[in-house]
C-alpha atoms as a PDB file:
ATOM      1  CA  UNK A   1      60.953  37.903   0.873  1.00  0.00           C
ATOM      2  CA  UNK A   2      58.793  38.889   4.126  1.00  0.00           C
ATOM      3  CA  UNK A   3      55.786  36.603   4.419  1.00  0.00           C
ATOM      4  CA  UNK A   4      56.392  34.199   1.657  1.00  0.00           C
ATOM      5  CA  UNK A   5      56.900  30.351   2.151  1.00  0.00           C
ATOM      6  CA  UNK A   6      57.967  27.981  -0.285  1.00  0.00           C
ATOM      7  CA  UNK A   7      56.056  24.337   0.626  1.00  0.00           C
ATOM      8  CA  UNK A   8      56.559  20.616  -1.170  1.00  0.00           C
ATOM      9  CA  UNK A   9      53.523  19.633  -3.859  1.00  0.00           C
ATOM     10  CA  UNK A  10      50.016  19.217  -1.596  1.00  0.00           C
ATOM     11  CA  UNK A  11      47.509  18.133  -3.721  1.00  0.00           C
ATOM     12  CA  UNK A  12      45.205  20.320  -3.290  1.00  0.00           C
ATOM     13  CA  UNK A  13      47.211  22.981  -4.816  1.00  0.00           C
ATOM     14  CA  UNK A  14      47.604  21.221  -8.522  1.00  0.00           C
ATOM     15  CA  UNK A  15      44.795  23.625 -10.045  1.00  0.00           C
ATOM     16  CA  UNK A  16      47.122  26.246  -8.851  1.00  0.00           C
ATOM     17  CA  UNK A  17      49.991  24.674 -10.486  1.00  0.00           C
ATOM     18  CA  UNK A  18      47.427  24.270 -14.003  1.00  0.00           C
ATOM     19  CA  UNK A  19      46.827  27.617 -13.393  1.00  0.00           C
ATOM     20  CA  UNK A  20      49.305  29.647 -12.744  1.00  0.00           C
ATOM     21  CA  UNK A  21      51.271  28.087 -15.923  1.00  0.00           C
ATOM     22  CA  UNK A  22      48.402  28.683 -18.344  1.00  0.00           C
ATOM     23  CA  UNK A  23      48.230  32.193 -17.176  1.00  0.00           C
ATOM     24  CA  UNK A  24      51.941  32.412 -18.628  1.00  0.00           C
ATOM     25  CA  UNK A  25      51.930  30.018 -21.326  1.00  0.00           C
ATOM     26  CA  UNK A  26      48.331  30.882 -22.920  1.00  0.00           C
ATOM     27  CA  UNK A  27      49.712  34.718 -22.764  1.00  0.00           C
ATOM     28  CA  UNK A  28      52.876  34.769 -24.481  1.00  0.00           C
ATOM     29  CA  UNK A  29      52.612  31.260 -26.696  1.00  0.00           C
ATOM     30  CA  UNK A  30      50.692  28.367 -27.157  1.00  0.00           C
ATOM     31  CA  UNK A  31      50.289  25.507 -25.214  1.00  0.00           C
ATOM     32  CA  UNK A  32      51.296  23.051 -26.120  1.00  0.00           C
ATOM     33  CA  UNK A  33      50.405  18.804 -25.826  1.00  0.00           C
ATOM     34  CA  UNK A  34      53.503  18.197 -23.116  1.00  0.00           C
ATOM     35  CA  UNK A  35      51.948  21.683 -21.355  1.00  0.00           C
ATOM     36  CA  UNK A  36      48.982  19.972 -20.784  1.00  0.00           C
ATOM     37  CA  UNK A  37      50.304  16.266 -19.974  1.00  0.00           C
ATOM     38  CA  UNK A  38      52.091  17.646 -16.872  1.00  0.00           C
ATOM     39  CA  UNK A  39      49.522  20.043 -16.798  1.00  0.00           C
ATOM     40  CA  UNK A  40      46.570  18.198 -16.339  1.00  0.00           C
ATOM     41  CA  UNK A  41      47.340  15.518 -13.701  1.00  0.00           C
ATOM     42  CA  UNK A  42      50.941  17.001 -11.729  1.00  0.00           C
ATOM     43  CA  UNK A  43      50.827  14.766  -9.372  1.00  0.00           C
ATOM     44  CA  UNK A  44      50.839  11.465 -11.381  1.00  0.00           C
ATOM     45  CA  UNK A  45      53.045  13.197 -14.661  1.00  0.00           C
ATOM     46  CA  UNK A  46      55.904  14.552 -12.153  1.00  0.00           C
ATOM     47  CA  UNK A  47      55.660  13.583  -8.164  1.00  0.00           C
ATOM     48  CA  UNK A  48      55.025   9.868  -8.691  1.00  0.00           C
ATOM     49  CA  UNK A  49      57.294   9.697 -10.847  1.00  0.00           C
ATOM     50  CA  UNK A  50      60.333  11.118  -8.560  1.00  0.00           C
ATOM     51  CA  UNK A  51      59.590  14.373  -9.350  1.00  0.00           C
ATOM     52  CA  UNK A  52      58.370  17.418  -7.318  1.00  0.00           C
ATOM     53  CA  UNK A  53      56.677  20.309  -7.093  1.00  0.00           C
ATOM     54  CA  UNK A  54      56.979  23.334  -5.056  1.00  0.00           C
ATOM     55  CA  UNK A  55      54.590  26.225  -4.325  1.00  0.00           C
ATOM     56  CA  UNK A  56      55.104  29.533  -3.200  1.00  0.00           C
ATOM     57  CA  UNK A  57      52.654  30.690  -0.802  1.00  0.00           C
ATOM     58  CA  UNK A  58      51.681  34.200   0.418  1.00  0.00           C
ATOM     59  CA  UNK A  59      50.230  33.515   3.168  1.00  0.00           C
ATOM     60  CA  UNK A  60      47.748  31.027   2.464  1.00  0.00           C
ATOM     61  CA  UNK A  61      47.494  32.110  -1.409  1.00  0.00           C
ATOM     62  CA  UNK A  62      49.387  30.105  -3.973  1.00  0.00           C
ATOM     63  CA  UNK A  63      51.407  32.700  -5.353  1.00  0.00           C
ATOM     64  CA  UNK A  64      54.235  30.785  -7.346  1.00  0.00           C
ATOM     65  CA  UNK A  65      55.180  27.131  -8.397  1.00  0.00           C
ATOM     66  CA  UNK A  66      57.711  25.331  -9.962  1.00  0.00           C
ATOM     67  CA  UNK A  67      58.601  21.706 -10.865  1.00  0.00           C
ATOM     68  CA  UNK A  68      61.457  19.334 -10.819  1.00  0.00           C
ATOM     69  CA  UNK A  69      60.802  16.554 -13.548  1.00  0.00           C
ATOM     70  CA  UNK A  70      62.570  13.276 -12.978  1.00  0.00           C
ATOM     71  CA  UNK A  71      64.604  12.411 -16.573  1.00  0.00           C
ATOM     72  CA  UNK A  72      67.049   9.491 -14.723  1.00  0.00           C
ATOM     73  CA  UNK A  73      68.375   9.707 -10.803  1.00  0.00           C
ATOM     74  CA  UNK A  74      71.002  12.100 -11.914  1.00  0.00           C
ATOM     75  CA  UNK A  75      69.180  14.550 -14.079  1.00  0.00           C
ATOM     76  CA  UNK A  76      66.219  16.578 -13.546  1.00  0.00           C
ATOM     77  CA  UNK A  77      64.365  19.447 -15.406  1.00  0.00           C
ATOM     78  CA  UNK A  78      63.500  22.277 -13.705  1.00  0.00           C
ATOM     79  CA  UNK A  79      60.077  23.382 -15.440  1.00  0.00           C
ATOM     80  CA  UNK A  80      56.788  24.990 -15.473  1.00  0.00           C
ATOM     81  CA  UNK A  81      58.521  27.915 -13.491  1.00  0.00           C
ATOM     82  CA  UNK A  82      55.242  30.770 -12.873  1.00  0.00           C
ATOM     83  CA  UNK A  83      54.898  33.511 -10.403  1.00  0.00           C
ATOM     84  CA  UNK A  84      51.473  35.554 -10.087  1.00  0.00           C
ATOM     85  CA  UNK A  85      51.547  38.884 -12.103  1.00  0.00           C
ATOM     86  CA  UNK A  86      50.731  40.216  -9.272  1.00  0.00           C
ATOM     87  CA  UNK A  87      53.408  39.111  -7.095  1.00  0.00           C
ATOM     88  CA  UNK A  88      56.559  39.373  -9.864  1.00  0.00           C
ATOM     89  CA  UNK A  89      59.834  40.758  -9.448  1.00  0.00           C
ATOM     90  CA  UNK A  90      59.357  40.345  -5.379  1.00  0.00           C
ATOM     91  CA  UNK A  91      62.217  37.310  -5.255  1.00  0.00           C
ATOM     92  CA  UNK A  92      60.029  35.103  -5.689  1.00  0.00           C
ATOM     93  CA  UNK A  93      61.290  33.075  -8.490  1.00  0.00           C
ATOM     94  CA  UNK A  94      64.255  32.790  -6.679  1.00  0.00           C
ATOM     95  CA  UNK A  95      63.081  31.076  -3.649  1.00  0.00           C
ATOM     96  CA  UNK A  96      61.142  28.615  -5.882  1.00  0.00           C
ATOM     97  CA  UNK A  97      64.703  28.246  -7.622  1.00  0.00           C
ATOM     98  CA  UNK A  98      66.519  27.987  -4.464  1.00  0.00           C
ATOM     99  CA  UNK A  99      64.104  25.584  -3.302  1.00  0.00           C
ATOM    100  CA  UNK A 100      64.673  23.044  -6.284  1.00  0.00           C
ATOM    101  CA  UNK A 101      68.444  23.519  -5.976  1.00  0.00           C
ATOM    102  CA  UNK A 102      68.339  22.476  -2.417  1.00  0.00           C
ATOM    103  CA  UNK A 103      66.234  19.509  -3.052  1.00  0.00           C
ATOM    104  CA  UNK A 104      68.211  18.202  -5.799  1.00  0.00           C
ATOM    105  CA  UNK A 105      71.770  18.555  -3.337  1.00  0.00           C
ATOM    106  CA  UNK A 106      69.100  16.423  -1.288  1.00  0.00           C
ATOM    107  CA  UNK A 107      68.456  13.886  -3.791  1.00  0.00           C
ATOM    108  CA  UNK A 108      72.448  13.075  -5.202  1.00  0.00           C
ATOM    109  CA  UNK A 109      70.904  14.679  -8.371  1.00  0.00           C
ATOM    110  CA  UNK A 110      74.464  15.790 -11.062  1.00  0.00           C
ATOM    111  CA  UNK A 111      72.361  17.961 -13.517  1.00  0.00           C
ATOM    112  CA  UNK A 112      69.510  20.204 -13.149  1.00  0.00           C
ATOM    113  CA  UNK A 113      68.355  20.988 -16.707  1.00  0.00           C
ATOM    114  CA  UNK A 114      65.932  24.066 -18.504  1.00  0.00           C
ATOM    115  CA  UNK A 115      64.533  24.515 -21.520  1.00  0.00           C
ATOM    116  CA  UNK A 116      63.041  28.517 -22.198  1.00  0.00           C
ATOM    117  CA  UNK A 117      62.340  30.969 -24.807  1.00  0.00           C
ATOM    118  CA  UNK A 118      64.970  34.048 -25.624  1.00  0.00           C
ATOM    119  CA  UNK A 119      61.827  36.404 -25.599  1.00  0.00           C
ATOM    120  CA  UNK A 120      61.855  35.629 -21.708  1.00  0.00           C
ATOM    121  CA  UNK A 121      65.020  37.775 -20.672  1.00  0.00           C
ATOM    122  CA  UNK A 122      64.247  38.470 -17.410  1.00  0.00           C
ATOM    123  CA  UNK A 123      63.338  34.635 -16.622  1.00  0.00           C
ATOM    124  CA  UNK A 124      66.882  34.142 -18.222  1.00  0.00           C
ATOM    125  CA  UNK A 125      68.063  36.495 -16.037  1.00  0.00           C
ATOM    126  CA  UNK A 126      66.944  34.636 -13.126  1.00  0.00           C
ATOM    127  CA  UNK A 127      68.189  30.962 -13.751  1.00  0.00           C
ATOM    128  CA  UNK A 128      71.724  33.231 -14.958  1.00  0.00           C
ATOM    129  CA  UNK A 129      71.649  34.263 -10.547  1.00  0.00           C
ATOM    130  CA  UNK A 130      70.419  30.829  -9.715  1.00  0.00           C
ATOM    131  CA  UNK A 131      73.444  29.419 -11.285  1.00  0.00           C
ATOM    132  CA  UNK A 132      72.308  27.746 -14.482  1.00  0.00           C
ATOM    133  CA  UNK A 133      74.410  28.156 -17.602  1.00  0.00           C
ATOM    134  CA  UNK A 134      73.586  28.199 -21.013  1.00  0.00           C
ATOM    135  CA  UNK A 135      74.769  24.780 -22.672  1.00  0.00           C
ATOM    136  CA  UNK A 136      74.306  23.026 -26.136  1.00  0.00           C
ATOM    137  CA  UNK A 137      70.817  21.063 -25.785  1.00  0.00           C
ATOM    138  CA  UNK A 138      72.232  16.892 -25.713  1.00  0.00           C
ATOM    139  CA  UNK A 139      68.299  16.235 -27.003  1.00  0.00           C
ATOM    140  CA  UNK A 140      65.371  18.007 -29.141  1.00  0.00           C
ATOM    141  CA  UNK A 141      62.804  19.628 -27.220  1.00  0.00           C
ATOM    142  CA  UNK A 142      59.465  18.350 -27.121  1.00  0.00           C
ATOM    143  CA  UNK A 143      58.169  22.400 -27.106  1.00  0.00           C
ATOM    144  CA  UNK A 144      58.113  23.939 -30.072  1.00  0.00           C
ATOM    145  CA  UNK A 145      58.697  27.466 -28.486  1.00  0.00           C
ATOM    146  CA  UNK A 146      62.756  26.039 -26.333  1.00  0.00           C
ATOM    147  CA  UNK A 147      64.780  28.031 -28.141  1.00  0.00           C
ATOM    148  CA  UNK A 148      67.182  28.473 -25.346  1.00  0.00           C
ATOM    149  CA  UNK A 149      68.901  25.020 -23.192  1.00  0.00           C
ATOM    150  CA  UNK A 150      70.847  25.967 -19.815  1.00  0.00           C
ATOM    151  CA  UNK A 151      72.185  23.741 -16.781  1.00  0.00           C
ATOM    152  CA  UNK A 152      73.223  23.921 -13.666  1.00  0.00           C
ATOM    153  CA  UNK A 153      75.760  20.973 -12.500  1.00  0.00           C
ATOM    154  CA  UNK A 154      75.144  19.949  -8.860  1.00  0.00           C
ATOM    155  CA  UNK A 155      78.456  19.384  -7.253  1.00  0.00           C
ATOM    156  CA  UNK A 156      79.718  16.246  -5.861  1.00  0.00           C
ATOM    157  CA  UNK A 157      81.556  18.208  -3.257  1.00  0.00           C
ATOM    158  CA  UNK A 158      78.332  20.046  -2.054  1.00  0.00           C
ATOM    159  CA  UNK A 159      77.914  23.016  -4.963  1.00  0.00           C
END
């Protein structure tokens, strides 16, 4: 996609981060308390933790975000996935996904894990190109609305 960058978490982009998921989750559900514990402080709930964020940026407007949470060294959840209304169905969604795939290759991670909602087909549709399959959930789900559990393994041999 011409123009747009994906960059690592910055700080001063975590009201973008709050925002751009409320926009989504406020919309279609509720939020919910682990919305608003990653929510509300990113960088202490997810990046110091091992985790990371990325942001899509059209030029110098936060247009997109996404985060990798740390669950051990081998497992991570990709989460809090949001694109601007405004700037959906451009690819963007799939350079944010790219980007986390790439970083987790980077980072010996074995399992990238999601949790979604079956009302969110074209999202589906998305981690489906990016890879992920859909898989029994090994745990409940702290969100009430994770109806639907997919993963994509990260190959020892590079894929």
């Amino acid at each position: 996609m011409s123009g747009v960058t994906v960059v690592p978490f910055r700080s001063e982009f975590a009201g973008e981060f709050r925002r751009l998921n409320l926009d989504w989750i406020e919309r279609l559900f509720a939020v919910e308390e682990p919305d608003r514990k990653v929510l509300d402080d990113p960088e202490q709930s997810i990046v110091a933790k091992g985790g990371m964020i990325f942001f899509a940026l059209d030029g110098d407007a936060v247009v997109g975000t996404v985060a990798m949470i740390r669950f051990s060294d081998l497992r991570y959840e990709l989460a809090k996935m949001a694109v601007a209304t405004g700037h959906q169905r451009r690819g963007i969604g799939e350079l944010l996904g790219q980007a986390c795939r790439d970083w987790a290759q980077t980072k010996g991670v074995r399992i990238v894990f999601l949790e979604t909602n079956s009302r969110l087909a074209n999202a589906i549709r998305l981690y489906e190109r990016l890879g992920f399959r859909h898989a029994v959930d090994p745990h409940p789900s702290d969100y009430a609305r994770a109806d639907v559990y997919m993963e994509l393994p990260i190959g020892q041999s590079g894929g």
